[in-house]
Protein backbone atom coordinates (compact mmCIF):
# COMPACT_ATOMS: atom_id res chain seq x y z
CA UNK A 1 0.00 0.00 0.00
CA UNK A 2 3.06 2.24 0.90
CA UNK A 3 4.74 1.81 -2.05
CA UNK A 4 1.76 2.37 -4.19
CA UNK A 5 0.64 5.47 -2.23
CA UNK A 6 4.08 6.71 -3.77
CA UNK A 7 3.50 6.30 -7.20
CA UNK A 8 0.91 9.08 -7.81
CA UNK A 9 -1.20 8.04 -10.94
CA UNK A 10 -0.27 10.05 -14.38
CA UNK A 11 -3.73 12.02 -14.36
CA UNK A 12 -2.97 12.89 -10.23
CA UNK A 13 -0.07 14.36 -10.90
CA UNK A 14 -0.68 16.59 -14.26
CA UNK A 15 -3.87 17.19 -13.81
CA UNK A 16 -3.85 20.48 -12.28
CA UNK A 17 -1.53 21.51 -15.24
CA UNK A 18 -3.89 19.94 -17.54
CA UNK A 19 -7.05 21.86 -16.47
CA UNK A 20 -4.61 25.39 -16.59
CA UNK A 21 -4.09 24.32 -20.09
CA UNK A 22 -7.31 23.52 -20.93
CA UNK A 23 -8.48 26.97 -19.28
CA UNK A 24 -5.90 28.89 -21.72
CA UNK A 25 -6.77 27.03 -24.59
CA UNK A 26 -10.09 27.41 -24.34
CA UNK A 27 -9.97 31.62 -23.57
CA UNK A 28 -7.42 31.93 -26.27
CA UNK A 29 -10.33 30.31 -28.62
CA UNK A 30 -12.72 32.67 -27.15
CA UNK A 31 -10.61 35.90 -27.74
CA UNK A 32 -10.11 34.79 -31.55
CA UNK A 33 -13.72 33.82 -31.96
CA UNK A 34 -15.17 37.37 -30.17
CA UNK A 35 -12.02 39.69 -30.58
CA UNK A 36 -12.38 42.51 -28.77
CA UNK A 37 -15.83 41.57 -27.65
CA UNK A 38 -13.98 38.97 -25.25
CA UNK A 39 -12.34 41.74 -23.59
CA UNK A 40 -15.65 41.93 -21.45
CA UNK A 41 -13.85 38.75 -19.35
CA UNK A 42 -11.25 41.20 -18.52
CA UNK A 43 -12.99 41.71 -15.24
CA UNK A 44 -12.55 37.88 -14.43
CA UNK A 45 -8.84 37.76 -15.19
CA UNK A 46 -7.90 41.11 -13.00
CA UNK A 47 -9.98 39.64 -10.01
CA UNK A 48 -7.30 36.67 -10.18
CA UNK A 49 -4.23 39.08 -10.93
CA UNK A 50 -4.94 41.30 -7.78
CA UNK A 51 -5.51 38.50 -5.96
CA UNK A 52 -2.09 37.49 -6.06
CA UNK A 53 -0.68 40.25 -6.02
CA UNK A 54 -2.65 41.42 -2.47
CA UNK A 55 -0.89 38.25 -1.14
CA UNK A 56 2.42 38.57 -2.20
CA UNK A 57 3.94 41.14 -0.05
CA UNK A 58 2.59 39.78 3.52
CA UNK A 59 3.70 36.49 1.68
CA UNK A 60 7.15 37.57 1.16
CA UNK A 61 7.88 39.31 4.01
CA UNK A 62 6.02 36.24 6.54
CA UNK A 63 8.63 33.43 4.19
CA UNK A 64 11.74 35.11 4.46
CA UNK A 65 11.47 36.70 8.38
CA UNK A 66 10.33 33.29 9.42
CA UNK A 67 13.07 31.01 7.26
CA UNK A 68 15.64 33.23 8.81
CA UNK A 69 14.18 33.66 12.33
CA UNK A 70 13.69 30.28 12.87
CA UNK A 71 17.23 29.61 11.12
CA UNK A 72 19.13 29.06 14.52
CA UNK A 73 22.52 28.17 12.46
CA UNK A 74 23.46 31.22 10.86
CA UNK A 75 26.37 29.46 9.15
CA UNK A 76 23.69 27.72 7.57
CA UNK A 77 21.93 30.65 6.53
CA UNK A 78 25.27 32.64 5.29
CA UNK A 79 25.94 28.67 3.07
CA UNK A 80 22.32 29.12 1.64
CA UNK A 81 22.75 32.64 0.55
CA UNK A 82 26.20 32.59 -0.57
CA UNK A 83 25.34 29.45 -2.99
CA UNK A 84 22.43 31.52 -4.06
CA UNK A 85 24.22 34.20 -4.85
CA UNK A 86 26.74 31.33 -6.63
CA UNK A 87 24.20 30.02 -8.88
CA UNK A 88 22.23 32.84 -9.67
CA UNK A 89 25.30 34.53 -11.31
CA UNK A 90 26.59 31.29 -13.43
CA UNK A 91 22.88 31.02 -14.66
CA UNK A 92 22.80 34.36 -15.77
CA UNK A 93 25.98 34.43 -17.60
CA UNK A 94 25.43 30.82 -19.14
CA UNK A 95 21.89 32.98 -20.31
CA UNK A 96 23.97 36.20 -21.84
CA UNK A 97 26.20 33.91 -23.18
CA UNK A 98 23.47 32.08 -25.14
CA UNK A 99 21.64 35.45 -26.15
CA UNK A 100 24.77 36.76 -27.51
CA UNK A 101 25.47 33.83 -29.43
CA UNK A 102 22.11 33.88 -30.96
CA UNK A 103 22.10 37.89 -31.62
CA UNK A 104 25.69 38.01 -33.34
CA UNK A 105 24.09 34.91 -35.56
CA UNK A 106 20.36 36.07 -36.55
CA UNK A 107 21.11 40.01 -36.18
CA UNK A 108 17.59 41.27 -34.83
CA UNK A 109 17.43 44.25 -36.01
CA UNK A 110 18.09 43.01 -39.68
CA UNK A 111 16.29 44.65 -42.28
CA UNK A 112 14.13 46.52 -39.75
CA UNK A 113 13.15 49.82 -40.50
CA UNK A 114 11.29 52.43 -38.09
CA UNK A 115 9.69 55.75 -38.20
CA UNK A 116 11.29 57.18 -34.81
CA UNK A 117 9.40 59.35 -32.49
CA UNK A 118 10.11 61.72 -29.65
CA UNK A 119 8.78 60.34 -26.87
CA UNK A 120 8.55 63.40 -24.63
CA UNK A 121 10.65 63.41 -21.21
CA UNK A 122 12.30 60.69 -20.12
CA UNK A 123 13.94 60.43 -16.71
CA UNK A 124 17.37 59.53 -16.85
CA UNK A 125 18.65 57.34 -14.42
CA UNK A 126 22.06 56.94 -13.58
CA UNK A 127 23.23 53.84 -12.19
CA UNK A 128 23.95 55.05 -8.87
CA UNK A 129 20.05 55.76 -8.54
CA UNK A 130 19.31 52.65 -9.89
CA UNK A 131 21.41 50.67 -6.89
CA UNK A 132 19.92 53.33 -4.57
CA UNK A 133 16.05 52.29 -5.75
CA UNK A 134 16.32 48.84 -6.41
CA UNK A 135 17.54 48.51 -2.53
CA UNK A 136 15.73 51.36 -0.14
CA UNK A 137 13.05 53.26 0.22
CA UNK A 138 12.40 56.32 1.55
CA UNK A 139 9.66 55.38 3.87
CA UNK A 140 8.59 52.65 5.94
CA UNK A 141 5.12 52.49 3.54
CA UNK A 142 7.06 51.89 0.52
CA UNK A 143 7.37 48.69 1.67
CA UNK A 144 3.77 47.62 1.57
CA UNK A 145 3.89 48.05 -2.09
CA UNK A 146 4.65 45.21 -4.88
CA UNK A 147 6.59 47.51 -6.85
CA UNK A 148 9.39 47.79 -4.06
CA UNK A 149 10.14 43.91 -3.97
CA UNK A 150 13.81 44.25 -2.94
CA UNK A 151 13.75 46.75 -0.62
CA UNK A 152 10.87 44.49 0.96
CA UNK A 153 13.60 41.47 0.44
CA UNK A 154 16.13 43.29 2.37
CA UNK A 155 14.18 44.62 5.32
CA UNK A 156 12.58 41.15 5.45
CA UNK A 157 16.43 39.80 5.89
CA UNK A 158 16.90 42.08 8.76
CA UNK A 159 13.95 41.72 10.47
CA UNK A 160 14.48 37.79 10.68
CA UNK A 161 18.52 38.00 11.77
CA UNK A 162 16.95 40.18 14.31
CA UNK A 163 14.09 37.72 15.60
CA UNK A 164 16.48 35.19 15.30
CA UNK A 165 19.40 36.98 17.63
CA UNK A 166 16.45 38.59 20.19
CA UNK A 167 16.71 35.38 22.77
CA UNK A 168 13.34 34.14 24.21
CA UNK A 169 11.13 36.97 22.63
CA UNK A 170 12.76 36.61 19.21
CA UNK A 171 11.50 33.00 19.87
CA UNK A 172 8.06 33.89 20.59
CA UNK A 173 8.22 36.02 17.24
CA UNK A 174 10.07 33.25 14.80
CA UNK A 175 7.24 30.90 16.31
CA UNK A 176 4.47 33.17 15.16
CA UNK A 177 6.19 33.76 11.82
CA UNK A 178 6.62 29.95 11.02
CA UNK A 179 2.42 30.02 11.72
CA UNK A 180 1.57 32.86 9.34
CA UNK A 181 3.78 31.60 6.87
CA UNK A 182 1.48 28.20 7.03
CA UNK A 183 -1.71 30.70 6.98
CA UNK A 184 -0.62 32.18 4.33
CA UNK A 185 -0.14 29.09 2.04
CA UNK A 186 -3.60 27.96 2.69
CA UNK A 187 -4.34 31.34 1.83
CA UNK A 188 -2.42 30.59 -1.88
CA UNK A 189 -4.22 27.03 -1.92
CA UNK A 190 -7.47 29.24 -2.30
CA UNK A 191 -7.17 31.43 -4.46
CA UNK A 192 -5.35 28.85 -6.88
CA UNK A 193 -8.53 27.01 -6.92
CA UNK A 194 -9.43 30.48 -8.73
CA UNK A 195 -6.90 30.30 -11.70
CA UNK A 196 -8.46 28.09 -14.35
CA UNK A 197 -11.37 30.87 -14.47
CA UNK A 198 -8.90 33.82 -14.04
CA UNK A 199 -6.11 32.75 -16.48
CA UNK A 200 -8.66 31.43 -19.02
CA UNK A 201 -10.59 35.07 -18.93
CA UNK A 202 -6.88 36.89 -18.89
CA UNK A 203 -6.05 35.04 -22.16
CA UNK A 204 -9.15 35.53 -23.83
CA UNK A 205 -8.63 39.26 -23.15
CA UNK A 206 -5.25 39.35 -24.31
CA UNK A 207 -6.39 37.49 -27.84
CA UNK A 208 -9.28 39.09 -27.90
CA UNK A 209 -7.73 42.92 -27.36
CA UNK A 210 -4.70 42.59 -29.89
CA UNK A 211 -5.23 39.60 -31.91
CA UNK A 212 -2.18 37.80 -34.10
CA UNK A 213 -0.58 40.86 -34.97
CA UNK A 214 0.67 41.63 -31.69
CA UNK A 215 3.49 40.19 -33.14
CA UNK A 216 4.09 41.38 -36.70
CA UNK A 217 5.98 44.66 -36.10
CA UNK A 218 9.14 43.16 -34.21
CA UNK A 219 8.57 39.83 -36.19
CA UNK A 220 12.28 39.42 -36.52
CA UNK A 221 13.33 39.99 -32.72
CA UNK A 222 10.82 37.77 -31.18
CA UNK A 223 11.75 34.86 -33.97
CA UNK A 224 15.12 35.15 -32.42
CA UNK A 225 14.18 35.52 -28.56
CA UNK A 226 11.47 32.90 -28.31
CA UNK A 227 13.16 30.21 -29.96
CA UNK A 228 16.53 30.80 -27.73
CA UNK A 229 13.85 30.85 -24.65
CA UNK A 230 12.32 27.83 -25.52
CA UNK A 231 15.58 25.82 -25.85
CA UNK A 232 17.46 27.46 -22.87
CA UNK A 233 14.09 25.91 -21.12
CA UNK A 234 14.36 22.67 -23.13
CA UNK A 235 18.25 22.01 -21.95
CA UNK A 236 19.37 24.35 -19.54
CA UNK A 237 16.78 23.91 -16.82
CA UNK A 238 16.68 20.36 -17.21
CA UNK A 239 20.28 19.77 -16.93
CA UNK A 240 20.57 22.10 -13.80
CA UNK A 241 18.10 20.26 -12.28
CA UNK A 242 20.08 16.62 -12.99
CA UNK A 243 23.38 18.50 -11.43
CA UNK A 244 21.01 18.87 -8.25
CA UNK A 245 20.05 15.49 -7.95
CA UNK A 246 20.23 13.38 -10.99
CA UNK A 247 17.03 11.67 -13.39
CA UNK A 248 15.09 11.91 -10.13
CA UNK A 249 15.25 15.95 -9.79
CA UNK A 250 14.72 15.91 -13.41
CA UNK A 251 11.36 13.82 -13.10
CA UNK A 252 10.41 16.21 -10.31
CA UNK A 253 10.86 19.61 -11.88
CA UNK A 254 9.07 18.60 -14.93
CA UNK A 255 6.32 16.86 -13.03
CA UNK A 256 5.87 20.03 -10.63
CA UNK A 257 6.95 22.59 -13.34
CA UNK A 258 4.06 23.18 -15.40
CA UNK A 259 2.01 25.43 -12.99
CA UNK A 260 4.28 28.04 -12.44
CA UNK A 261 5.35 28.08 -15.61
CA UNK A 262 2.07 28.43 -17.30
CA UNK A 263 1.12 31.16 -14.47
CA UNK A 264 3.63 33.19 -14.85
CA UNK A 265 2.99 33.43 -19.18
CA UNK A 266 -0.57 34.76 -18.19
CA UNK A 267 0.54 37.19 -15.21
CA UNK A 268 4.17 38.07 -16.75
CA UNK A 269 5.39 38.88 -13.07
CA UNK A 270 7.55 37.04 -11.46
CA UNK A 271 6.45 38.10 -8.21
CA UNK A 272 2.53 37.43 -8.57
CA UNK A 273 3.59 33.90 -9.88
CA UNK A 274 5.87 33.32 -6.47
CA UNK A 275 3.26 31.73 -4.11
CA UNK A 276 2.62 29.18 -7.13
CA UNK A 277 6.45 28.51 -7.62
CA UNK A 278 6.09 28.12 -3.49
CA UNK A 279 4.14 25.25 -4.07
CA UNK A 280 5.59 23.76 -6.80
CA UNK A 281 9.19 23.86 -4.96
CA UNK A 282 7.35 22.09 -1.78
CA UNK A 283 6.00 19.19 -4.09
CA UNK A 284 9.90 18.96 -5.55
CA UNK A 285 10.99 18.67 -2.10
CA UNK A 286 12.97 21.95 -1.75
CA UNK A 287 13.59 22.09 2.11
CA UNK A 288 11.70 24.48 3.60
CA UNK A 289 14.35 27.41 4.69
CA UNK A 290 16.13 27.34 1.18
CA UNK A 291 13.05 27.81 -1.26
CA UNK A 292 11.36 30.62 1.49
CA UNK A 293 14.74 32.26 1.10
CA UNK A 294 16.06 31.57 -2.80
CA UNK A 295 12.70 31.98 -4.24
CA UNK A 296 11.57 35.22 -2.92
CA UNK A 297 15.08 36.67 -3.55
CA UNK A 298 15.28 35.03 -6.68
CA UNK A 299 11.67 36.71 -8.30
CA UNK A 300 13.50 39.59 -8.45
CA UNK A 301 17.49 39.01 -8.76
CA UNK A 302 17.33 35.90 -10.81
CA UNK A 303 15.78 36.91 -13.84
CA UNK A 304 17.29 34.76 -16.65
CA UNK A 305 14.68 35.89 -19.35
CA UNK A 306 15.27 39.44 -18.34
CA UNK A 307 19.14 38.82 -18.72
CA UNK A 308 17.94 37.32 -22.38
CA UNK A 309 15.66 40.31 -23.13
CA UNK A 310 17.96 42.87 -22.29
CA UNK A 311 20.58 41.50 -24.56
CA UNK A 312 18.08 41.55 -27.30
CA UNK A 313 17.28 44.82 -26.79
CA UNK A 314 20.95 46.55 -26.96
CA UNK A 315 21.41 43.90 -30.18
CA UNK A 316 18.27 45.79 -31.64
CA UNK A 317 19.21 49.37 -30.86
CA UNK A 318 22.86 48.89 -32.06
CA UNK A 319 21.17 47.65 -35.42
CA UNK A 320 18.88 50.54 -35.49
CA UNK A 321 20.98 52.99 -35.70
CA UNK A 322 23.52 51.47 -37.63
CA UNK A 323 26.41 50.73 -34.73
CA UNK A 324 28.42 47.69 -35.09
CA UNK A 325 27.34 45.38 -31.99
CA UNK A 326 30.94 43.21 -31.42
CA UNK A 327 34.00 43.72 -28.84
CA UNK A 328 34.41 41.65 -25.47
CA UNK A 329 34.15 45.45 -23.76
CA UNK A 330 31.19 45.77 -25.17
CA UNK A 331 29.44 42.10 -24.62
CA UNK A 332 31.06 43.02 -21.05
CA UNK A 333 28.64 45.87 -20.60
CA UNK A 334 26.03 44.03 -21.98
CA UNK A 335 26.02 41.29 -19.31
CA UNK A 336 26.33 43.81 -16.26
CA UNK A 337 23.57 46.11 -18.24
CA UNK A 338 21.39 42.88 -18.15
CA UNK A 339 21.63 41.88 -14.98
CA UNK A 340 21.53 45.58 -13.26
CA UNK A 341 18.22 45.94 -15.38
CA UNK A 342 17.01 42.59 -14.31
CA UNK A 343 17.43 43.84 -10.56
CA UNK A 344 15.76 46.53 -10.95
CA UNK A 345 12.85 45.23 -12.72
CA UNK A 346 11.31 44.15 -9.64
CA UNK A 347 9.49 41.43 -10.87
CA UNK A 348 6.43 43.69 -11.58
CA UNK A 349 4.56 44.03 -15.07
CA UNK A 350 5.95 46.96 -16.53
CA UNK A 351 9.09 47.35 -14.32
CA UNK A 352 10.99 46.82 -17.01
CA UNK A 353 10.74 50.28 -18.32
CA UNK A 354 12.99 51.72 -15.63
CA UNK A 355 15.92 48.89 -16.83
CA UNK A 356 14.83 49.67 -20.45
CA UNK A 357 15.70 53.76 -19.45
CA UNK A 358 18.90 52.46 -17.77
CA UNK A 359 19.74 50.83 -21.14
CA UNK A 360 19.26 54.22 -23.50
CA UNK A 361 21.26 56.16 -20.58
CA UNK A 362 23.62 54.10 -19.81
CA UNK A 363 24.46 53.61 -24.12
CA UNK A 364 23.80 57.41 -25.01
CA UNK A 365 21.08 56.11 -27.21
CA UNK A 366 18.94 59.60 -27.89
CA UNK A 367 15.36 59.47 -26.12
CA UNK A 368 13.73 58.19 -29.45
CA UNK A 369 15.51 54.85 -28.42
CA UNK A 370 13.05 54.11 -25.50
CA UNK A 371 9.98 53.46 -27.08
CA UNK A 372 11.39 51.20 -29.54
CA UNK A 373 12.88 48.78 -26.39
CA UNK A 374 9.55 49.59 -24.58
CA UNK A 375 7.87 47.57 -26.94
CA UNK A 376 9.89 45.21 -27.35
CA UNK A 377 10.33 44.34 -23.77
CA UNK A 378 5.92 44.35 -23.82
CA UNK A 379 6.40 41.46 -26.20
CA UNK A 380 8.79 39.38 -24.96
CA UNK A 381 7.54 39.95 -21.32
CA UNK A 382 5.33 36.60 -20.94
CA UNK A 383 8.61 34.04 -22.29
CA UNK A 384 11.00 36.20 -20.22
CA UNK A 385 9.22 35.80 -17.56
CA UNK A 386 8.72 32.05 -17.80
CA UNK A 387 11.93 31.72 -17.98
CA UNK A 388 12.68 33.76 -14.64
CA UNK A 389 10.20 31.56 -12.95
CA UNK A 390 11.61 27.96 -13.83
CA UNK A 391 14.96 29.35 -13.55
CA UNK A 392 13.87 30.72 -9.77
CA UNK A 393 12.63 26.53 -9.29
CA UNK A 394 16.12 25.28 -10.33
CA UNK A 395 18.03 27.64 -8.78
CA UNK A 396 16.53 26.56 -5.22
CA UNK A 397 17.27 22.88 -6.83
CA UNK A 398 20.74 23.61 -7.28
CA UNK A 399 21.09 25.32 -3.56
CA UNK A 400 19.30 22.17 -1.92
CA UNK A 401 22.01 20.16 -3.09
CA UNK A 402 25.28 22.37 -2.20
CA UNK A 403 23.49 22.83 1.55
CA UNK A 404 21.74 19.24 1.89
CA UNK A 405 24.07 17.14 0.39
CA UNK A 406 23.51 14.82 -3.18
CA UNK A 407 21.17 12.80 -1.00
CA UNK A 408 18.77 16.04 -0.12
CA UNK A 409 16.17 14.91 -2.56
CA UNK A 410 15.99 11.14 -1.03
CA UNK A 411 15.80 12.79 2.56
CA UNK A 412 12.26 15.02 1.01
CA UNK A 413 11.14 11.41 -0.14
CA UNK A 414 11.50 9.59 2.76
CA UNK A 415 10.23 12.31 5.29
CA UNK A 416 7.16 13.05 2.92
CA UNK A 417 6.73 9.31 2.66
CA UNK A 418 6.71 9.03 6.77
CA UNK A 419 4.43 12.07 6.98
CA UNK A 420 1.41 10.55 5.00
CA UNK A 421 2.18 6.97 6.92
CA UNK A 422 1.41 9.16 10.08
CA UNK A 423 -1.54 10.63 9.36
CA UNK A 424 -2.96 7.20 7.85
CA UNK A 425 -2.01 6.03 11.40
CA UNK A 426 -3.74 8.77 12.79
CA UNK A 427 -6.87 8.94 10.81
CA UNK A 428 -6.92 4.79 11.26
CA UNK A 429 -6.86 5.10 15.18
CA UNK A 430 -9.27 7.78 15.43
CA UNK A 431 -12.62 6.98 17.06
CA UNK A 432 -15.51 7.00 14.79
């Protein structure tokens, strides 16, 4: 019975993904059926966005203040973030590596001619700013907002090495933490239950609002991003995941992967898709402390698509007005560019336009430069974003395995496999 129990059935185990698919299938038909006339779902779709993003922030902060107040090794703590911090810069340059491959091959800009445009004022931001408003803010109520993720991150960081150094009432305080971080889970388990209507009405929307030729103006850029997307997906994820814990990681991810994934195409923010990734890391059998600390951090450091995006976009401006894209000083600035502007992105639909500024500043492209990047970072938000996500689920894969040891996804096995024994026991013995 044990062993069977352990072998979920194929339909138990996909078919959450399944009826996700089904719902985005089905609103995508809808939108192309109605057009615009399906935007009158929008409604639906926007309940289910702002429900995850209400959540997120108490979400955040209650994950990371209660995996590091509770954390009473703070070696352990310094091994988890410093392997973070390991991986999420290897993944990123393996990422602008691949992008610049792909950009000095299939030139994206080739043959692409615009009218340009003034676009009015645009704030310039230096990249001093940038460090200064990707980590602070000035007041404590900037922090109850989704678009200051970081600065949330950081003070969240504190605020649990504090609990977690304050003796018997820090205690007290990483106790309570450990129970709203439960209470908040359940409170993700209910609004998931949500999606399939939410995600199916977002997509009709989206169909239904700008139809197929969303896509024809920057034909040529997005033929070169989403195919690198979808094959840095296809083979990088999947063998990051086997150098965390071999064919058996592997199975995991992909069995656990699809949720996220296909959330995070329909809200294109990394952060609203973060209680979903939550999950999906807890059914991989991420221990506890590392995916409450890497993938909170990592929805808005580790940004692999942005690092992709962003290379795309300095490709397509050099091309657009005529500047030869090649030097290592140059692909130099290009991977720093990328990742600063995948910082400060935030994780937030839209953020992107203060990393797409930094970009024309930071290149002395003239102001007409922005819009062209701004819409090119619109359409290649949803498969950027993706591949933050997935990249977010490996990346807490890959720090499971430097701090647990090769046998860390065994150890979730077995202790899952004893917790369901226990409550059979339990349930068994209980008077009826």
């Amino acid at each position: 019975m044990t062993q069977q129990a352990a072998k979920p059935s194929l339909w138990k185990s996909y078919r959450f993904s399944l009826v996700l698919l089904a719902s985005i299938v089905l609103g995508c038909a809808v939108g192309l059926i109605f057009g615009e006339k399906a935007t009158i779902l929008r409604p639906l779709g926007q309940i289910f966005l702002n429900l995850l993003f209400t959540v997120v922030v108490p979400l955040v902060f209650v994950t990371i203040a209660s995996a590091v107040g509770n954390m009473l090794d703070m070696r352990r703590l310094g091994r988890i973030l410093g392997w973070m911090l390991a991986v999420f810069l290897v993944t990123a340059a393996v990422a602008a590596v691949l992008i610049l491959l792909a950009v000095k091959m299939f030139p994206p800009a080739q043959g692409v001619e615009l009218a340009l445009q003034a676009s009015g004022n645009i704030e310039t931001v230096s990249l001093g700013e940038a460090i200064v408003r990707a980590l602070t803010v000035p007041d404590f109520s900037g922090l109850l907002s989704r678009s200051n993720m970081l600065p949330l991150i950081v003070f969240s960081v504190i605020f649990g090495f504090c609990v977690s150094t304050a003796g018997e009432a820090g205690n007290r305080v990483a106790r309570l933490l450990g129970d709203l971080s439960v209470i908040m889970m359940k409170a993700v388990d209910l609004i998931m239950l949500y999606a399939p209507i939410g995600l199916g009405a977002y997509f009709a929307t989206l169909i239904g609002e700008f139809g197929v030729g969303l896509l024809e103006a920057y034909g040529r850029a997005l033929a070169v991003y989403i195919p690198v997307c979808i094959l840095y997906f296809l083979t990088a994820f999947p063998v990051y995941a086997y150098i965390a814990g071999g064919m058996p990681a592997v199975r995991q991810f992909l069995r656990h992967i699809a949720p996220p994934a296909i959330t995070s195409l329909a809200t294109q923010s990394s952060i609203a898709t973060l209680p979903v990734n939550l999950e999906a890391a807890t059914q991989i059998g991420v221990p506890k402390d590392v995916r409450d600390i890497v993938l909170p951090i990592g929805a808005t450091l580790h940004m692999e698509g942005s690092v992709l995006a962003a290379v795309l976009k300095i490709a397509f401006l050099f091309g657009i007005f005529g500047q030869d894209f090649g030097g290592l000083e140059l692909y130099a600035a290009c991977f720093l560019i990328a990742v600063m502007a995948g910082v400060v992105m935030s994780g937030v639909p839209g953020g992107g336009l203060i990393g797409e500024m930094l970009i024309v500043s930071l290149f002395n492209f003239p102001p007409e430069a922005f819009p062209i990047i701004a819409t090119i970072g619109f359409l290649v938000d949803a498969p950027a974003t993706c591949i933050n996500v997935t990249g977010d689920t490996v990346a807490a894969m890959l720090v499971a395995r430097r701090v647990e040891g090769k046998n860390w996804l065994k150890n979730a096995r077995m202790a899952r496999r004893e917790t369901l024994e226990s409550r059979t026991d339990q349930a068994g013995s209980a008077p009826s």
